[in-house]
PDB file of N, CA and C in Angstrom:
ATOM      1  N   UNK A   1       0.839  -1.179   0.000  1.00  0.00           N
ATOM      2  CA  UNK A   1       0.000   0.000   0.000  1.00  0.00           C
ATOM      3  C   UNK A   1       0.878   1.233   0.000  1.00  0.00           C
ATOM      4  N   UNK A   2       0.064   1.949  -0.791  1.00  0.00           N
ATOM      5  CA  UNK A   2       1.198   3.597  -0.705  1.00  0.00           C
ATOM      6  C   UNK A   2       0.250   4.418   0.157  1.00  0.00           C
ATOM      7  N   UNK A   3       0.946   5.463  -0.239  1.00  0.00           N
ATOM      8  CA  UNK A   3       0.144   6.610  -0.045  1.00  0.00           C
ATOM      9  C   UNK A   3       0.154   7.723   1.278  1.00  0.00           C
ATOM     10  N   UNK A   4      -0.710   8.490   2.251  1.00  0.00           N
ATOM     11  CA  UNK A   4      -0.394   9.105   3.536  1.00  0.00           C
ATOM     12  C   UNK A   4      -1.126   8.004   4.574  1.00  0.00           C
ATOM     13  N   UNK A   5      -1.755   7.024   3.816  1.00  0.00           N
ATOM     14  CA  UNK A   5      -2.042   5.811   5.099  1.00  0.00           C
ATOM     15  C   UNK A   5      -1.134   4.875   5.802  1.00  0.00           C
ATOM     16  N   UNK A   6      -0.268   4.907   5.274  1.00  0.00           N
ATOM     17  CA  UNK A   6       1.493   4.290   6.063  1.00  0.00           C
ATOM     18  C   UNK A   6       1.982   5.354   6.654  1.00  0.00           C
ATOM     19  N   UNK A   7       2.585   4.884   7.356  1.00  0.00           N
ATOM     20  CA  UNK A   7       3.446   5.854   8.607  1.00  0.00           C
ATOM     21  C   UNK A   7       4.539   4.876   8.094  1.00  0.00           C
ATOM     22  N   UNK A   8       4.935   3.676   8.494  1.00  0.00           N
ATOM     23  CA  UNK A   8       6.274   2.865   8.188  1.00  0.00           C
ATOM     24  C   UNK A   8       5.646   1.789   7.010  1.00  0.00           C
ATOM     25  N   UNK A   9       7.272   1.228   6.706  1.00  0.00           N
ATOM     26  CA  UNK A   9       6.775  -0.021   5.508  1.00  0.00           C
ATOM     27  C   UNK A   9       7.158  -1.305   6.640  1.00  0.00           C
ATOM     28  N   UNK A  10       6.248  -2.328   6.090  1.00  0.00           N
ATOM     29  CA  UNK A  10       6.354  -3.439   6.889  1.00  0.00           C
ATOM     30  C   UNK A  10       7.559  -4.183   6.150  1.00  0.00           C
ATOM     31  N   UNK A  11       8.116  -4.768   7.349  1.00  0.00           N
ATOM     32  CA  UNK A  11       9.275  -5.324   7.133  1.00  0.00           C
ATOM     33  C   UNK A  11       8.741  -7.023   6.368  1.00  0.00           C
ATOM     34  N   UNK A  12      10.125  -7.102   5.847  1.00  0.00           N
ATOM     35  CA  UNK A  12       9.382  -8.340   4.697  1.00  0.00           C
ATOM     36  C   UNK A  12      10.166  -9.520   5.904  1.00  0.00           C
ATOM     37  N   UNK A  13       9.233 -10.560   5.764  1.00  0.00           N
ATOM     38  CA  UNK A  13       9.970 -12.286   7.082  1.00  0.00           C
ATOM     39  C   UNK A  13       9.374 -13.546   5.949  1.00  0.00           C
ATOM     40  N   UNK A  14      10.533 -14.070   6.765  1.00  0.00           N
ATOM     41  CA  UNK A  14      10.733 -15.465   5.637  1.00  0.00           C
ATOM     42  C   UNK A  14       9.723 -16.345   6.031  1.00  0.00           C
ATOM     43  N   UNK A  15       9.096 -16.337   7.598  1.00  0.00           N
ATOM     44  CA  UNK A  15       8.365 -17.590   8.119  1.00  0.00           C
ATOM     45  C   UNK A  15       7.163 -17.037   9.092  1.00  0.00           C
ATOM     46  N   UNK A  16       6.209 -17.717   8.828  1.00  0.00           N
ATOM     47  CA  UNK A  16       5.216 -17.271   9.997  1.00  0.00           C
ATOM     48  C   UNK A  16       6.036 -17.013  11.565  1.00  0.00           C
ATOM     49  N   UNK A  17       6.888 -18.039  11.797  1.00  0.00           N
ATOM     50  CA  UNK A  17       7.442 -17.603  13.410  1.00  0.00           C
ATOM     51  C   UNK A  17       8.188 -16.310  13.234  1.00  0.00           C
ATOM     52  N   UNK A  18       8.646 -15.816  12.157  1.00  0.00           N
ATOM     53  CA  UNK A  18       8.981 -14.863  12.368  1.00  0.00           C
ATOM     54  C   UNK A  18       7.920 -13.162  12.354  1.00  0.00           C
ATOM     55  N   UNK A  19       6.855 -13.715  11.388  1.00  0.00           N
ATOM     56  CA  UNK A  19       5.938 -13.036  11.755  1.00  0.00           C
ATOM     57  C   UNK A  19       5.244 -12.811  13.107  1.00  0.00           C
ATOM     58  N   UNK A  20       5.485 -13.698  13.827  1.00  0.00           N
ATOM     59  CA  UNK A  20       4.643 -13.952  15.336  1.00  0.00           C
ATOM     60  C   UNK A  20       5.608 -13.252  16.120  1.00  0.00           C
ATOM     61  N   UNK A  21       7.015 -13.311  16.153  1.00  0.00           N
ATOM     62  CA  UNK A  21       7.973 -12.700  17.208  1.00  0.00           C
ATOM     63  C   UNK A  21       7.455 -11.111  16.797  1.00  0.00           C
ATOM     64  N   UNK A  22       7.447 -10.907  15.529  1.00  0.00           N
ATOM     65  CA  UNK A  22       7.816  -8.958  15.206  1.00  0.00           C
ATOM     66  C   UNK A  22       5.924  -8.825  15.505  1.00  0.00           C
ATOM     67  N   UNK A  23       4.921  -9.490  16.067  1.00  0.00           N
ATOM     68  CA  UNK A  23       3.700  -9.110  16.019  1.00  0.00           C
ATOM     69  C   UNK A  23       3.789  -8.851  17.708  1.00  0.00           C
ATOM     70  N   UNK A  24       4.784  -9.653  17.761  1.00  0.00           N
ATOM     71  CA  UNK A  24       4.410  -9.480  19.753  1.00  0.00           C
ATOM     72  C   UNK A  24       4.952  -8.523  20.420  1.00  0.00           C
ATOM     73  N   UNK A  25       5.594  -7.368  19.732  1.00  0.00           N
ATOM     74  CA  UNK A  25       6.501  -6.306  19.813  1.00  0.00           C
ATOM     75  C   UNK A  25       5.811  -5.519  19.056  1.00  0.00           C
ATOM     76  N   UNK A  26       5.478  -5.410  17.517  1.00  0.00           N
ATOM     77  CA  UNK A  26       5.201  -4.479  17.050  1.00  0.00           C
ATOM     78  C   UNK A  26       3.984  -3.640  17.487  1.00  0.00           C
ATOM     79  N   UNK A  27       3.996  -2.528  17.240  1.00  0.00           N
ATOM     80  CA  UNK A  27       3.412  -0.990  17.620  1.00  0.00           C
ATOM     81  C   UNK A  27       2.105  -0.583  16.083  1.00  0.00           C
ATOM     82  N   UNK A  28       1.265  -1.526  16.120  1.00  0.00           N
ATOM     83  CA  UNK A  28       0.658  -1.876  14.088  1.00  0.00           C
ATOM     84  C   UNK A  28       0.424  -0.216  13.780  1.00  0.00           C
ATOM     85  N   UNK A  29       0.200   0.998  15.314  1.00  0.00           N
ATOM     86  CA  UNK A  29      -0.234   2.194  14.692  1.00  0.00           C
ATOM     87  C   UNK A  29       0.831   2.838  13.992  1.00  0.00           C
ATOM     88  N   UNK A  30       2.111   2.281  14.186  1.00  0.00           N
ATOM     89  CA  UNK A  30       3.019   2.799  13.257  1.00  0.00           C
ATOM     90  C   UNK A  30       3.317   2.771  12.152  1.00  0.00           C
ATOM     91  N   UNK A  31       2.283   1.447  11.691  1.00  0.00           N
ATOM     92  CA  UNK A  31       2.268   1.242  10.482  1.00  0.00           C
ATOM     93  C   UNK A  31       0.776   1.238   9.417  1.00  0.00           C
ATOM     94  N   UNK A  32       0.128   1.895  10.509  1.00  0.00           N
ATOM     95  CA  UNK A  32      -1.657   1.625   9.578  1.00  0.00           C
ATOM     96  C   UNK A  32      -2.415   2.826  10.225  1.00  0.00           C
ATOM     97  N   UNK A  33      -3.026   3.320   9.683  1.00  0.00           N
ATOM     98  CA  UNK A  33      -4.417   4.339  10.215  1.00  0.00           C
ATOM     99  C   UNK A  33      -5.162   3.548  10.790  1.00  0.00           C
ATOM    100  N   UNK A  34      -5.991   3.477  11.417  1.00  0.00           N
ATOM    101  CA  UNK A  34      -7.483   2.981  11.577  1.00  0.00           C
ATOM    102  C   UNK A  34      -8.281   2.391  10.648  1.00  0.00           C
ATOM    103  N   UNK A  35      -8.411   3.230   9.300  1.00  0.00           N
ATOM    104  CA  UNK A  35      -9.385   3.259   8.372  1.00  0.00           C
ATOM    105  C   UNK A  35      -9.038   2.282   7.548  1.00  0.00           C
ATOM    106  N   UNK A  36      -7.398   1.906   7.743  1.00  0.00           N
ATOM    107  CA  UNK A  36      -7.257   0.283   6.894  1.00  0.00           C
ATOM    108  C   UNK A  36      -7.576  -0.785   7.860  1.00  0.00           C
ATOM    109  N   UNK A  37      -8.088  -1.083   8.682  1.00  0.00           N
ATOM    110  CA  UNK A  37      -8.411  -2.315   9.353  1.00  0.00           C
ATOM    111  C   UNK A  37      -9.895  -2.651   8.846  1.00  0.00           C
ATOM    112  N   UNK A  38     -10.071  -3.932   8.673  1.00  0.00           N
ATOM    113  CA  UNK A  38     -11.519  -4.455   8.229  1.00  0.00           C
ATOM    114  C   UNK A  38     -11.111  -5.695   9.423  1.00  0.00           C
ATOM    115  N   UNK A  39     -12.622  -6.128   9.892  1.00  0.00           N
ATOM    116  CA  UNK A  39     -12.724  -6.984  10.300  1.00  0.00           C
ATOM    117  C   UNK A  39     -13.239  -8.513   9.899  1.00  0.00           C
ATOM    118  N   UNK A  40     -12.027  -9.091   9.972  1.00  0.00           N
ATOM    119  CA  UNK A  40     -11.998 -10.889   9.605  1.00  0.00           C
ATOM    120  C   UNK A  40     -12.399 -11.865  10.848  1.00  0.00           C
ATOM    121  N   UNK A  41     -12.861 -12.790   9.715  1.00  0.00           N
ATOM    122  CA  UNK A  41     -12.724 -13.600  10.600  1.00  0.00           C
ATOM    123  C   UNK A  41     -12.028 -15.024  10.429  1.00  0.00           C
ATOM    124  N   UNK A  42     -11.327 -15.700  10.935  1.00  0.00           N
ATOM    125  CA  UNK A  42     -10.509 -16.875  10.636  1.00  0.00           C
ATOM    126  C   UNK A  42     -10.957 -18.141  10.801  1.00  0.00           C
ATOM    127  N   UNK A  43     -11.585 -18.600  10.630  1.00  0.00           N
ATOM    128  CA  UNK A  43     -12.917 -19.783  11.010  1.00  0.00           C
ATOM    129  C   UNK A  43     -12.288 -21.255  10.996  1.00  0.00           C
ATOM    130  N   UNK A  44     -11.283 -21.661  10.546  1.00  0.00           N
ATOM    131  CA  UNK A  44     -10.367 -22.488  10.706  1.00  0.00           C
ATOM    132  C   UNK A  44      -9.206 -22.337  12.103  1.00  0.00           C
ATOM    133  N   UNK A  45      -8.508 -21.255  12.439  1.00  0.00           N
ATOM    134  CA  UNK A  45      -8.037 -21.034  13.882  1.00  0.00           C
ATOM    135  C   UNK A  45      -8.786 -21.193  14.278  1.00  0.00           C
ATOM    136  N   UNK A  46     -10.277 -20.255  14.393  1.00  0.00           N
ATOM    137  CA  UNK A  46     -10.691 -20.262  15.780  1.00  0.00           C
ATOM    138  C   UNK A  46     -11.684 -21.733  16.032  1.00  0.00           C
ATOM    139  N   UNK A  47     -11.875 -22.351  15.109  1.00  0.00           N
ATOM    140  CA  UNK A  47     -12.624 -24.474  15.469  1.00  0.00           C
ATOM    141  C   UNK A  47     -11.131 -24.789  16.163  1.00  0.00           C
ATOM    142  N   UNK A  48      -9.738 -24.623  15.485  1.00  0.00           N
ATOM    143  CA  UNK A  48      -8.432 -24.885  16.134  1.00  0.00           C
ATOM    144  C   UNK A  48      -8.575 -24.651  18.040  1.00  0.00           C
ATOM    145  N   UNK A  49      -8.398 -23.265  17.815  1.00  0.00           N
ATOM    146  CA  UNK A  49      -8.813 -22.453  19.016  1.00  0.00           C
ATOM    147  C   UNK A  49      -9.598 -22.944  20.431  1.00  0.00           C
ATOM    148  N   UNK A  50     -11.137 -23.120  19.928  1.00  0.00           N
ATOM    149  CA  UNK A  50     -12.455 -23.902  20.576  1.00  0.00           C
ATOM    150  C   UNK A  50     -11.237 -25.279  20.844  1.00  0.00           C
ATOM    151  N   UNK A  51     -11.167 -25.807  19.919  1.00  0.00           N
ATOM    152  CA  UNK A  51     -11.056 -27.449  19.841  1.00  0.00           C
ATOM    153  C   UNK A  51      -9.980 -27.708  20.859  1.00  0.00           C
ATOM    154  N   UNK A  52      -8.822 -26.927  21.208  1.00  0.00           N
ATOM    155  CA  UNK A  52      -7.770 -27.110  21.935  1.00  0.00           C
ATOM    156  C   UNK A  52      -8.430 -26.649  23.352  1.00  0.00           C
ATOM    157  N   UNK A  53      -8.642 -25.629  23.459  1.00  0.00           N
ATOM    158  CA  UNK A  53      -9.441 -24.955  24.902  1.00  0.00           C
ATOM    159  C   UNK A  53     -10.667 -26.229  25.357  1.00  0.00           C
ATOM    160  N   UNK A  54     -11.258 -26.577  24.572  1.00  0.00           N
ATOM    161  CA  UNK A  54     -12.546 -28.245  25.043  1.00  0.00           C
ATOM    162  C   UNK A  54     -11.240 -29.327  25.636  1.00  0.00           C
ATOM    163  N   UNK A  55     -10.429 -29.527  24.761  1.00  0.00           N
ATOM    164  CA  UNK A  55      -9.251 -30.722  25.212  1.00  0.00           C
ATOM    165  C   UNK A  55      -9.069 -30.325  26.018  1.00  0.00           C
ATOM    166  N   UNK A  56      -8.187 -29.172  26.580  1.00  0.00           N
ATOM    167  CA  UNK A  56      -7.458 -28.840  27.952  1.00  0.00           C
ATOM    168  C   UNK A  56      -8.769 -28.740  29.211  1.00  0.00           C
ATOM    169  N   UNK A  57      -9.838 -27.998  28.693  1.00  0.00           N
ATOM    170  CA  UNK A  57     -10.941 -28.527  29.820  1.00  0.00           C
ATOM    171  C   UNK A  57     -11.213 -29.661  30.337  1.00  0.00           C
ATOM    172  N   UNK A  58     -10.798 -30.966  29.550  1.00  0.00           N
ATOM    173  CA  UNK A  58     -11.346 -32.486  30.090  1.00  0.00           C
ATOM    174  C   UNK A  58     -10.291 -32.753  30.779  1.00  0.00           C
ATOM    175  N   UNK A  59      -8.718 -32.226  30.233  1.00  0.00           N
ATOM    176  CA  UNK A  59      -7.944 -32.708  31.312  1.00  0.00           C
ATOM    177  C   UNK A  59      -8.169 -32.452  32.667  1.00  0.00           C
ATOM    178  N   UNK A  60      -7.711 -33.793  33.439  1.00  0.00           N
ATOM    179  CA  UNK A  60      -7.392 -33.543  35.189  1.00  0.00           C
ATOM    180  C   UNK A  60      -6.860 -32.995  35.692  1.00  0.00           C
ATOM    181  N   UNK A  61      -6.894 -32.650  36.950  1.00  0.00           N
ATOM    182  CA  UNK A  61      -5.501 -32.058  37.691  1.00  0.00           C
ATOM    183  C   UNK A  61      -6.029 -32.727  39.217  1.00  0.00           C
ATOM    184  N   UNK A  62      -4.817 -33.330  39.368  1.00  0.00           N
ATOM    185  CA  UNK A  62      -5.532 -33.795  40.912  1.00  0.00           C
ATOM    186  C   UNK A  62      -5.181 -32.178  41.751  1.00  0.00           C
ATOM    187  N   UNK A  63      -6.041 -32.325  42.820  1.00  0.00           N
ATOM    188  CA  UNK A  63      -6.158 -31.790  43.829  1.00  0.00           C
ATOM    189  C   UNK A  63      -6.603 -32.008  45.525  1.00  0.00           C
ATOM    190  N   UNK A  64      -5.784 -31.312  46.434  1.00  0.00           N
ATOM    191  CA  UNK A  64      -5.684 -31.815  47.541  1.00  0.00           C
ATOM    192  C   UNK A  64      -6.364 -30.627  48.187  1.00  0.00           C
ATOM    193  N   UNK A  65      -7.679 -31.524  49.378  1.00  0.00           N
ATOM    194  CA  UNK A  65      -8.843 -30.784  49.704  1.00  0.00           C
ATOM    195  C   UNK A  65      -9.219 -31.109  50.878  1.00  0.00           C
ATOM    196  N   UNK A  66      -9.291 -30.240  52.412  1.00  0.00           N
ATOM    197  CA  UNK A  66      -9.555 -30.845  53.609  1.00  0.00           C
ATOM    198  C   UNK A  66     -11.025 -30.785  53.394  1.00  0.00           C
ATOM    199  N   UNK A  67     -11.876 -31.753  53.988  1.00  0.00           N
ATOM    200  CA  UNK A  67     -12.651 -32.365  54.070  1.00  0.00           C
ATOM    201  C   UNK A  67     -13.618 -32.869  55.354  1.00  0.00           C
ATOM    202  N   UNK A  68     -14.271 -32.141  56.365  1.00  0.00           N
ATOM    203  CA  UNK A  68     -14.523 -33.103  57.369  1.00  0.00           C
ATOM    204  C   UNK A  68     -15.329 -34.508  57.234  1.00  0.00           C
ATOM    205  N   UNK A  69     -14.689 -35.305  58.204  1.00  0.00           N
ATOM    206  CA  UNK A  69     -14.728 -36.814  57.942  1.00  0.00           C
ATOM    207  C   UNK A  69     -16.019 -37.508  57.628  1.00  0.00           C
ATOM    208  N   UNK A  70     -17.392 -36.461  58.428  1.00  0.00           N
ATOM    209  CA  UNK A  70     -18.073 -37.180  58.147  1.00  0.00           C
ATOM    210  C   UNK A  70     -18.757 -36.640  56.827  1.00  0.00           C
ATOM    211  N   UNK A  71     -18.825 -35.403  56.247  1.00  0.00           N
ATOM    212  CA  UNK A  71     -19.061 -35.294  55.126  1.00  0.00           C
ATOM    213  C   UNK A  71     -18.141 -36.629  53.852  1.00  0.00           C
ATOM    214  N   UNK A  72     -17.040 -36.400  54.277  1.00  0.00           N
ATOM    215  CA  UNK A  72     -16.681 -37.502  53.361  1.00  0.00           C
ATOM    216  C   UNK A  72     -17.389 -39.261  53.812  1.00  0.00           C
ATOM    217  N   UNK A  73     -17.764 -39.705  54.852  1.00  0.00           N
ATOM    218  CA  UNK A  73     -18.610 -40.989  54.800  1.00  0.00           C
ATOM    219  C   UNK A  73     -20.165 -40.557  53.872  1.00  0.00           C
ATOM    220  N   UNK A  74     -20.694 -39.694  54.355  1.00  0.00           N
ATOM    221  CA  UNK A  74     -21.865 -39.169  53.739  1.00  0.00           C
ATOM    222  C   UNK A  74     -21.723 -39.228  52.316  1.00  0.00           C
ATOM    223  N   UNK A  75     -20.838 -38.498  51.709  1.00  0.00           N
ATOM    224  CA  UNK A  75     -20.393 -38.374  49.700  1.00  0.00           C
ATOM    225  C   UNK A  75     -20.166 -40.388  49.466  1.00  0.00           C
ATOM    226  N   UNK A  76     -19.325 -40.942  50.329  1.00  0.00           N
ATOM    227  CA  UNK A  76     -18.947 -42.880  50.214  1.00  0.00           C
ATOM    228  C   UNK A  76     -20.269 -43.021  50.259  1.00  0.00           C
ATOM    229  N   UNK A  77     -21.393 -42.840  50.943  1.00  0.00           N
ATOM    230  CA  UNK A  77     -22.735 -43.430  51.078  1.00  0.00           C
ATOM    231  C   UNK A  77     -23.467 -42.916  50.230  1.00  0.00           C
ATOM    232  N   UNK A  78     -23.616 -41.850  49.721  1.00  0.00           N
ATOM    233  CA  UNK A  78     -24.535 -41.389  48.300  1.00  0.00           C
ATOM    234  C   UNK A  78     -24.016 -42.091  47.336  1.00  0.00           C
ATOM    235  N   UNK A  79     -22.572 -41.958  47.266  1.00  0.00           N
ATOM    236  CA  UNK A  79     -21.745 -42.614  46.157  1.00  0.00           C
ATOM    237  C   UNK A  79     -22.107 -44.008  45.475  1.00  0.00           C
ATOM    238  N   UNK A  80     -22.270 -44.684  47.064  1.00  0.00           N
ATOM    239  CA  UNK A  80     -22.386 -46.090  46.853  1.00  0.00           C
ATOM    240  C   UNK A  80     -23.864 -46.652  46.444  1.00  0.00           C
ATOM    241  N   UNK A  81     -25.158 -45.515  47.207  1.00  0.00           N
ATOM    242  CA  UNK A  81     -26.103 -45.674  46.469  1.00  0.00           C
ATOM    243  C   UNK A  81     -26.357 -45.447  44.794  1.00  0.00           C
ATOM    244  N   UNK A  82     -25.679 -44.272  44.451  1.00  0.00           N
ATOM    245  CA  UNK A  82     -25.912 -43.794  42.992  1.00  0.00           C
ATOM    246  C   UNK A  82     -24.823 -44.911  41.908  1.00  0.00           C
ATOM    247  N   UNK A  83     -23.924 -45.928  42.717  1.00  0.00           N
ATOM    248  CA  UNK A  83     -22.765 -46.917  41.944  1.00  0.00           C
ATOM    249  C   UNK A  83     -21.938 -46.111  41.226  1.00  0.00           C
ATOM    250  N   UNK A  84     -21.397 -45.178  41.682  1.00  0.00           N
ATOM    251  CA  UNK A  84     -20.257 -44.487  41.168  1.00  0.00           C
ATOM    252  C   UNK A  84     -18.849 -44.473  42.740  1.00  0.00           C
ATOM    253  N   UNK A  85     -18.182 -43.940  42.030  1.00  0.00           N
ATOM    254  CA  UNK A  85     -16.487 -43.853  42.588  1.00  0.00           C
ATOM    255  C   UNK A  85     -17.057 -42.505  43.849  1.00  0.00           C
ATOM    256  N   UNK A  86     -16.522 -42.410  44.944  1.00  0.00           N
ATOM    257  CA  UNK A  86     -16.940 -41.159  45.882  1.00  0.00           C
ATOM    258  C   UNK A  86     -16.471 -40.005  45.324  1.00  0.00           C
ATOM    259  N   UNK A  87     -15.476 -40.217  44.692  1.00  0.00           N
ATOM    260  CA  UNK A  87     -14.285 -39.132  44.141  1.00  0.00           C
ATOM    261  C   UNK A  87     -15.358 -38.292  43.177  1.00  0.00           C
ATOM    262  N   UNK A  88     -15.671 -39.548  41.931  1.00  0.00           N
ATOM    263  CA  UNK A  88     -16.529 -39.357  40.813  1.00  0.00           C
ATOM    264  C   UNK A  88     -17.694 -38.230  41.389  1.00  0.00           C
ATOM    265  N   UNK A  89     -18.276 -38.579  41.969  1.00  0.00           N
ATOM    266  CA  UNK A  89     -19.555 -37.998  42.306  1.00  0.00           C
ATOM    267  C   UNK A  89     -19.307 -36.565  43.475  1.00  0.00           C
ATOM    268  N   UNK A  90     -17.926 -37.104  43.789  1.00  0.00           N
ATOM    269  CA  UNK A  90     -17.639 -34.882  44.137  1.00  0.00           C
ATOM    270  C   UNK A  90     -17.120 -34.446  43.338  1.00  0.00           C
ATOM    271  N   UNK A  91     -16.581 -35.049  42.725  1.00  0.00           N
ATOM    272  CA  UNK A  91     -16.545 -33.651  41.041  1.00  0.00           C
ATOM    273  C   UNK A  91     -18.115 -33.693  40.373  1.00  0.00           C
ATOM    274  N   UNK A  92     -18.530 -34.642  40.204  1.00  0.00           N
ATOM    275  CA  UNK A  92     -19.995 -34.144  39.526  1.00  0.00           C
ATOM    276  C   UNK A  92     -20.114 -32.805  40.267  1.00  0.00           C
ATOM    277  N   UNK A  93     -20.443 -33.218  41.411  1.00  0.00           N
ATOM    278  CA  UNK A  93     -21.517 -32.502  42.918  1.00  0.00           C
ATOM    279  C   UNK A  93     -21.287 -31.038  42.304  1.00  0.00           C
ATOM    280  N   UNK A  94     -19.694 -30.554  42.423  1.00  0.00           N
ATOM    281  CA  UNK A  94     -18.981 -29.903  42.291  1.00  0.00           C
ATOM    282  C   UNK A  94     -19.084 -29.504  41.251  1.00  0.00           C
ATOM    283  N   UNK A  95     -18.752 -29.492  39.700  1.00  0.00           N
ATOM    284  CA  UNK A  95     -19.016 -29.187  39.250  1.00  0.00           C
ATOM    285  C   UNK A  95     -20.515 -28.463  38.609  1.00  0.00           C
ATOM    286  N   UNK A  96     -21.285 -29.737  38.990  1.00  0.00           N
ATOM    287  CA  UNK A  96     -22.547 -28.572  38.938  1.00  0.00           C
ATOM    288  C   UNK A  96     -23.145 -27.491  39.468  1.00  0.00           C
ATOM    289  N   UNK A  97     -22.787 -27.533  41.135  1.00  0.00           N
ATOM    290  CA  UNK A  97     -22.246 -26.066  41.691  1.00  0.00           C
ATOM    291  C   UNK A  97     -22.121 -25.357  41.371  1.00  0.00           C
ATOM    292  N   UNK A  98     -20.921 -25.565  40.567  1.00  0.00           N
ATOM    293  CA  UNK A  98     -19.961 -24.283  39.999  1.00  0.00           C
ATOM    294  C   UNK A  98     -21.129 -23.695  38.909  1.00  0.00           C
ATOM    295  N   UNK A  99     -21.293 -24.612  37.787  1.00  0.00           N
ATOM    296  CA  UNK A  99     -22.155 -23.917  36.911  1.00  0.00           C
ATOM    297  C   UNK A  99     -23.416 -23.189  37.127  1.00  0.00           C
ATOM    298  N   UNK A 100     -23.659 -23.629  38.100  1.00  0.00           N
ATOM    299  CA  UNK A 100     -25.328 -22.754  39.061  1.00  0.00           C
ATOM    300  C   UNK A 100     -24.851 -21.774  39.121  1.00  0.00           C
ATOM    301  N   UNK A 101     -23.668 -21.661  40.080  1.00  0.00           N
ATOM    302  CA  UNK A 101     -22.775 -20.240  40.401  1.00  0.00           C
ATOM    303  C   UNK A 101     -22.940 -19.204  39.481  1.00  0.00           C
ATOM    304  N   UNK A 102     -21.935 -19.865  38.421  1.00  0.00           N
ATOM    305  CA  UNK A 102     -21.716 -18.938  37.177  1.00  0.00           C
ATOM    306  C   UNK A 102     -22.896 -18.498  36.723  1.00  0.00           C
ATOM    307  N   UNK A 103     -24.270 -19.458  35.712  1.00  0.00           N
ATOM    308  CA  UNK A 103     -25.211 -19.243  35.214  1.00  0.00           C
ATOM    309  C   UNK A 103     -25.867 -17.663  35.985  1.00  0.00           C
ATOM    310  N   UNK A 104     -25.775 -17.636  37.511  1.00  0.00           N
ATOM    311  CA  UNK A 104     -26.489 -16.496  38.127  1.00  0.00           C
ATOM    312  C   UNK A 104     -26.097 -15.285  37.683  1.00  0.00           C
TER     313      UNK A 104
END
């Protein structure tokens, strides 16, 4: 592009990684007005995007949680009525919690 809508010329790179280092530094008003930006959208990254962020959500992470004792016999005895793991059924518990939480 020519013209008084450049302020600088963009530097020419051999490889996307090198595009990504000079994007994480660069200053873009030094090189564009406003009035050249249109808005895209990339619809292949962002299913990428979604699709990686869903994976890393299913992963685990253990975690260590005091507990009084008899709440934990109480969660073993629901547990054992509903035939799931005690563990299993306080992350359900738990998790659906959480989403009540949030939803409010």
């Amino acid at each position: 592009m020519t013209g008084k809508s450049h302020k600088k010329s963009l530097p020419r790179m051999k490889s996307e990684a090198a595009v990504d280092r000079w994007l994480q530094k660069a200053d873009l008003t030094e090189y564009f007005t406003g009035d050249e930006f249109h808005k895209v959208r990339f619809a292949k990254l962002e299913k990428k995007l979604i699709d990686e962020t869903y994976e890393k959500s299913l992963q685990s992470q253990p975690v260590t949680i005091r507990l009084p004792r008899g709440l934990i016999q109480k969660l073993k005895l629901a547990a054992l009525k509903k035939g799931l793991a005690y563990q299993t059924l306080a992350r359900l518990l738990l998790q659906e919690k959480v989403n009540q939480l949030l939803s409010h």
